[in-house]
Structures are given as structure tokens and as C-alpha cells.
Protein backbone atom coordinates (compact mmCIF):
# COMPACT_ATOMS: atom_id res chain seq x y z
CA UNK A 1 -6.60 -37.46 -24.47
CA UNK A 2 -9.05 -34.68 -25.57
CA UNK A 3 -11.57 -36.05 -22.99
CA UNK A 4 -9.43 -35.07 -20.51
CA UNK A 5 -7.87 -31.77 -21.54
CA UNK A 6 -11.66 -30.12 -21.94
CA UNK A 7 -12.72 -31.23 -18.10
CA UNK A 8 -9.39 -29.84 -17.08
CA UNK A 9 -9.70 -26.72 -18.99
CA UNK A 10 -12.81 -25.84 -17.66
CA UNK A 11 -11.76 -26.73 -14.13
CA UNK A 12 -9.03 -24.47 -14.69
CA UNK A 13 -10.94 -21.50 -16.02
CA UNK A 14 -13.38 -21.94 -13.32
CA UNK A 15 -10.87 -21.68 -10.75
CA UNK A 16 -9.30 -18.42 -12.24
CA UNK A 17 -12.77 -17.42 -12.12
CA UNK A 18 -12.84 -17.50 -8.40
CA UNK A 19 -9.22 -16.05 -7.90
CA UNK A 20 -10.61 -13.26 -10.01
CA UNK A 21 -13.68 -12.19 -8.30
CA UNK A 22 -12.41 -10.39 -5.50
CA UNK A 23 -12.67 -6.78 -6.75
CA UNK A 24 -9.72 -4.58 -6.57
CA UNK A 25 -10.63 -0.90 -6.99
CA UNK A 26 -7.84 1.50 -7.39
CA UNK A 27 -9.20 4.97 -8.04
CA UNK A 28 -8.97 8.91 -7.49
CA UNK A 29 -11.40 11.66 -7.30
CA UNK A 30 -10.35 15.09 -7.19
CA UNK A 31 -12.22 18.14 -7.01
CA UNK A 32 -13.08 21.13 -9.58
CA UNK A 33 -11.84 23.76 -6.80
CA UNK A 34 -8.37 22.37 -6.71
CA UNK A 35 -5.41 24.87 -7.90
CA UNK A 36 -3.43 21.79 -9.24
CA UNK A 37 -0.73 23.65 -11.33
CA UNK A 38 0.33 26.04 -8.63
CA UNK A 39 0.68 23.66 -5.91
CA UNK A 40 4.83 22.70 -4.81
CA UNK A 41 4.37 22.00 -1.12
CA UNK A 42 2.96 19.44 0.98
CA UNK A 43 3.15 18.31 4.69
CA UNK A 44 1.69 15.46 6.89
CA UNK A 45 -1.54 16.22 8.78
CA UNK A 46 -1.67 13.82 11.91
CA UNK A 47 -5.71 11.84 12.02
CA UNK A 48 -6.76 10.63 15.38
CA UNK A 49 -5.57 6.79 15.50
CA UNK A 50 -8.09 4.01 17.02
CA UNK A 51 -7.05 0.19 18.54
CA UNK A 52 -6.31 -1.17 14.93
CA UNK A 53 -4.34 2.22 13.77
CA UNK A 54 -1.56 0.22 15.34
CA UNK A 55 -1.21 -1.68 12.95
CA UNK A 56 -0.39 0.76 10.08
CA UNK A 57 2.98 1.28 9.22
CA UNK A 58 3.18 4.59 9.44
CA UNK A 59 7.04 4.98 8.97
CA UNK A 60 6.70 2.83 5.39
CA UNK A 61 4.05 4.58 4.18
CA UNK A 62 4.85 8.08 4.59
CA UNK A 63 8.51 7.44 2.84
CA UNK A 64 6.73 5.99 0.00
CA UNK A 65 4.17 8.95 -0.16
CA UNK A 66 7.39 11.35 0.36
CA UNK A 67 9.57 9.54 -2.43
CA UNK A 68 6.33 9.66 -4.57
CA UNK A 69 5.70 13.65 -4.17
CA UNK A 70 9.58 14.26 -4.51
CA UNK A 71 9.39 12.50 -7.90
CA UNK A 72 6.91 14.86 -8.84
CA UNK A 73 8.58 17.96 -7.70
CA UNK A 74 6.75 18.64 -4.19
CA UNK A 75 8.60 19.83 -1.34
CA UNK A 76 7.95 19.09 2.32
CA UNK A 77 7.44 22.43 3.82
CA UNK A 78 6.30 22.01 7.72
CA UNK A 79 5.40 25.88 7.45
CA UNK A 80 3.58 27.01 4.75
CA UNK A 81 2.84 23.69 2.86
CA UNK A 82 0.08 24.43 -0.01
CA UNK A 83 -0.76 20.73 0.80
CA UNK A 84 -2.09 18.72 3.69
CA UNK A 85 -1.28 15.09 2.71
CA UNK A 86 -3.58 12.69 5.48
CA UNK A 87 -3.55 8.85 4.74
CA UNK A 88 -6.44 6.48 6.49
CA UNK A 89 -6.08 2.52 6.42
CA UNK A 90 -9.52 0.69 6.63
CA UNK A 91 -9.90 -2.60 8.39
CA UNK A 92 -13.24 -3.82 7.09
CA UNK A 93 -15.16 -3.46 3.85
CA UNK A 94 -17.34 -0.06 3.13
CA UNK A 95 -19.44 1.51 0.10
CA UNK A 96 -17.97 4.98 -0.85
CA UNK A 97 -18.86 7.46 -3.63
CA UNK A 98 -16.51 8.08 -5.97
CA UNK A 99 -17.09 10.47 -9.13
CA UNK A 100 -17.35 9.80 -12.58
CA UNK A 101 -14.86 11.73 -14.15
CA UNK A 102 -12.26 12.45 -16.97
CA UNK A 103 -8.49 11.69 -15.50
CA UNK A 104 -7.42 14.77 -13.74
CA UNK A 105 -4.43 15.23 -16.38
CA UNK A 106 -6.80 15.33 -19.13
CA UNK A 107 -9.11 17.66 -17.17
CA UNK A 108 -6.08 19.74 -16.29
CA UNK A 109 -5.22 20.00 -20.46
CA UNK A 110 -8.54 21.18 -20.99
CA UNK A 111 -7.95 24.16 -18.75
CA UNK A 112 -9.81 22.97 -15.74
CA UNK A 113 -13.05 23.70 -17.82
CA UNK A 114 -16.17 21.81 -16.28
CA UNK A 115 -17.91 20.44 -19.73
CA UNK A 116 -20.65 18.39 -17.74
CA UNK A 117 -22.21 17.17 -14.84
CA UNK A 118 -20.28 13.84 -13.99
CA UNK A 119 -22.14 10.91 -12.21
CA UNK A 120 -21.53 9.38 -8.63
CA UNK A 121 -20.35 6.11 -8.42
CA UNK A 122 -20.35 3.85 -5.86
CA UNK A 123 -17.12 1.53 -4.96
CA UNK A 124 -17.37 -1.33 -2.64
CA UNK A 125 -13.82 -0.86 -0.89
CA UNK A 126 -12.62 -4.05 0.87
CA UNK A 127 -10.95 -4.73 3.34
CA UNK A 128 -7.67 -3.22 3.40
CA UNK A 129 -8.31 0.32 1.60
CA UNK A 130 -5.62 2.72 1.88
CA UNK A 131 -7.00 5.83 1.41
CA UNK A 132 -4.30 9.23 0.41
CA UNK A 133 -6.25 12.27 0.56
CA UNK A 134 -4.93 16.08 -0.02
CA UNK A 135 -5.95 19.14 1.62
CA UNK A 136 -5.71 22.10 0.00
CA UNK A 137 -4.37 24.31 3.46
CA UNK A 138 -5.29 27.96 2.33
CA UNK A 139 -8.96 26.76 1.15
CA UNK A 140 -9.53 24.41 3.88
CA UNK A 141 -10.94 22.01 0.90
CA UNK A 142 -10.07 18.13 -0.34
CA UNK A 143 -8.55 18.63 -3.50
CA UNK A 144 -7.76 15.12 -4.58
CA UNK A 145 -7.90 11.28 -2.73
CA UNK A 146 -6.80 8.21 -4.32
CA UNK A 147 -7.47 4.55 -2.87
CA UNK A 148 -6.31 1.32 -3.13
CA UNK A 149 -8.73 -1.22 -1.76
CA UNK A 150 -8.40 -4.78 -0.74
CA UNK A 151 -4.41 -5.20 -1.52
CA UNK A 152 -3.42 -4.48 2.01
CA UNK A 153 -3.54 -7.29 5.03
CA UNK A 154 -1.91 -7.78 8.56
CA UNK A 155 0.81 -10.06 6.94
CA UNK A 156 1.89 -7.53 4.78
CA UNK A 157 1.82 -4.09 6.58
CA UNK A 158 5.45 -4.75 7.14
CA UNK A 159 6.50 -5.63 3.79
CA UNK A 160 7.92 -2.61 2.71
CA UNK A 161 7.78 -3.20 -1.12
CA UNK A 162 4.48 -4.43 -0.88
CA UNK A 163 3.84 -1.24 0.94
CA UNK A 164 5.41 0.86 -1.60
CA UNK A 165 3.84 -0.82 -4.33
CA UNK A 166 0.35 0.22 -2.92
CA UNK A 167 1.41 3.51 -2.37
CA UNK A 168 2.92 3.56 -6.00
CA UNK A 169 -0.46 2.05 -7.72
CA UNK A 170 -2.63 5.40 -5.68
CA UNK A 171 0.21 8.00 -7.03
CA UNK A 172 -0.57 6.55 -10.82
CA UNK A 173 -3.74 8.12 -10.46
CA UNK A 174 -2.22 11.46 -9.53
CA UNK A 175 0.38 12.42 -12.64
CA UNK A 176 0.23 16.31 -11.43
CA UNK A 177 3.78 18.11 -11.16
CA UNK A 178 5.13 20.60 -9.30
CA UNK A 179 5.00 24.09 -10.20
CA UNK A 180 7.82 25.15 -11.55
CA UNK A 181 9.08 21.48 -11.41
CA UNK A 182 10.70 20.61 -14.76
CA UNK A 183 11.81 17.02 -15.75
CA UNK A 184 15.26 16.94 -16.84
CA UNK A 185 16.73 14.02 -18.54
């Protein structure tokens, strides 16, 4: 009986092994010149769409990006938004640089104070990235972009939880409330 139990063990870690290796990188970078405690307005900024752009569900994923700033206090605000919100899908795998850094809530506690240099890092983003990036609109400057690579595929574009879900995981990088926003409960 033991004989058989270690061969199948092993097969069995092995294969979980192989399930495991695709790389899932969900992530944020935000930058140093972002005002984050006096944003509390956002709006959509429309990107140029290509052949496969098609295929993104836009609808889905800007009600789960809305319902994720609204639980954070954010207002839409099509007039003077302090936020440009702009979402990219990619269809094929990449190498981006990402930063190093402390999580932007902790940076945010210690008073937005730059202690060090912090080091690039390079992702390898697979197919399937959905990138969220902010704008702040008076600086004309990225402020913050989160990413979710390799969870997104044709068959599921139209699964709206699976959607949301993706959306969700890129919002748990960005913990940031509103100004003026106060939880109650």
C-alpha cells in the first residue's frame, strides 16, 4: 500500500507543480507626485480602441471600477473630476516596469515622505492584463495603475463576476479614500 501512495504523491505534487507555474502578477505602482488625500472625483477618459478592443467588456468593467470608487467615497464628476480613470486590456504577454515600493497606504501614513530610492522591477504580464490607471487631470500626471495579469480570457470577458472579481483583486491594491469620505457603520 505505501508503494503506491509515494508514486502517487509525487505524481500529484508534480502536477500542482505545473498548475502552479503560470505566474499571476497582481500589482500597483503609484507615483510620489500624487495628491492622494485630497482627491473625491473621478471620470472615464475614452483610449483609442484597436480590432481586439472589441472584445473588452467595456459596460462590466466600468460598473465594477464605478462600484469600486463609490465604496471608497469617489464621485463621478464629468466636469471637474480630480481623476481621469483609463483602463487597457492586453491580448498577448509583455515585460513592464513596475516599482519597488512600500504599499501606498503605508507610504501615505508616513506623510508621503520619500525615505529612499526604490528599485525597478520588471513583471512579465501575460496574456490577459487588465491594466486601471489614474490621471491626475489638473497635473496632467499618472498618479497610480494597478494590473491584473493573466486572469482574463475570451471565455470569460462576459462573465460578469469573473469580471468584477478582477476588477476587485486591482482595487485591493488601492485602499485610498475619499476626501472627506468617512466610513460609517
Amino acid at each position: 500500500m505505501r508503494r503506491i501512495a509515494l508514486p502517487t504523491v509525487l505524481m500529484l505534487l508534480g502536477l500542482a507543480s505545473c498548475f502552479s507555474s503560470r505566474d499571476f502578477v497582481v500589482e500597483s505602482d503609484y507615483s510620489y507626485h500624487g495628491n492622494f488625500k485630497n482627491y473625491k472625483s473621478y471620470t472615464f477618459i475614452q483610449i483609442q480602441k484597436f480590432n481586439q478592443d472589441t472584445l473588452i467588456p467595456d459596460d462590466l468593467i466600468k460598473d465594477a471600477i464605478n462600484f469600486r470608487m463609490s465604496l471608497l467615497g469617489y464621485e463621478e464628476d464629468k466636469e471637474e473630476p480630480n481623476i481621469l480613470v483609463a483602463y487597457k486590456m492586453f491580448f498577448s504577454d509583455f515585460v513592464f516596469q513596475g516599482w519597488d515600493q512600500p504599499e501606498l497606504e503605508k507610504w501615505l501614513e508616513n506623510e508621503g515622505i520619500v525615505e529612499e530610492e526604490f528599485d525597478p522591477v520588471r513583471y512579465r504580464l501575460k496574456e490577459g492584463t487588465l491594466m486601471i490607471l489614474f490621471v491626475d487631470r489638473k497635473k496632467k500626471k499618472a498618479i497610480w495603475q494597478g494590473y491584473n495579469s493573466g486572469l482574463i480570457d475570451p471565455h470569460t470577458l462576459d462573465d460578469e463576476r469573473f469580471v468584477k472579481g478582477t476588477v476587485r483583486t486591482i482595487f485591493d491594491k488601492y485602499k485610498v479614500f475619499a476626501e472627506g469620505y468617512y466610513r460609517k457603520g
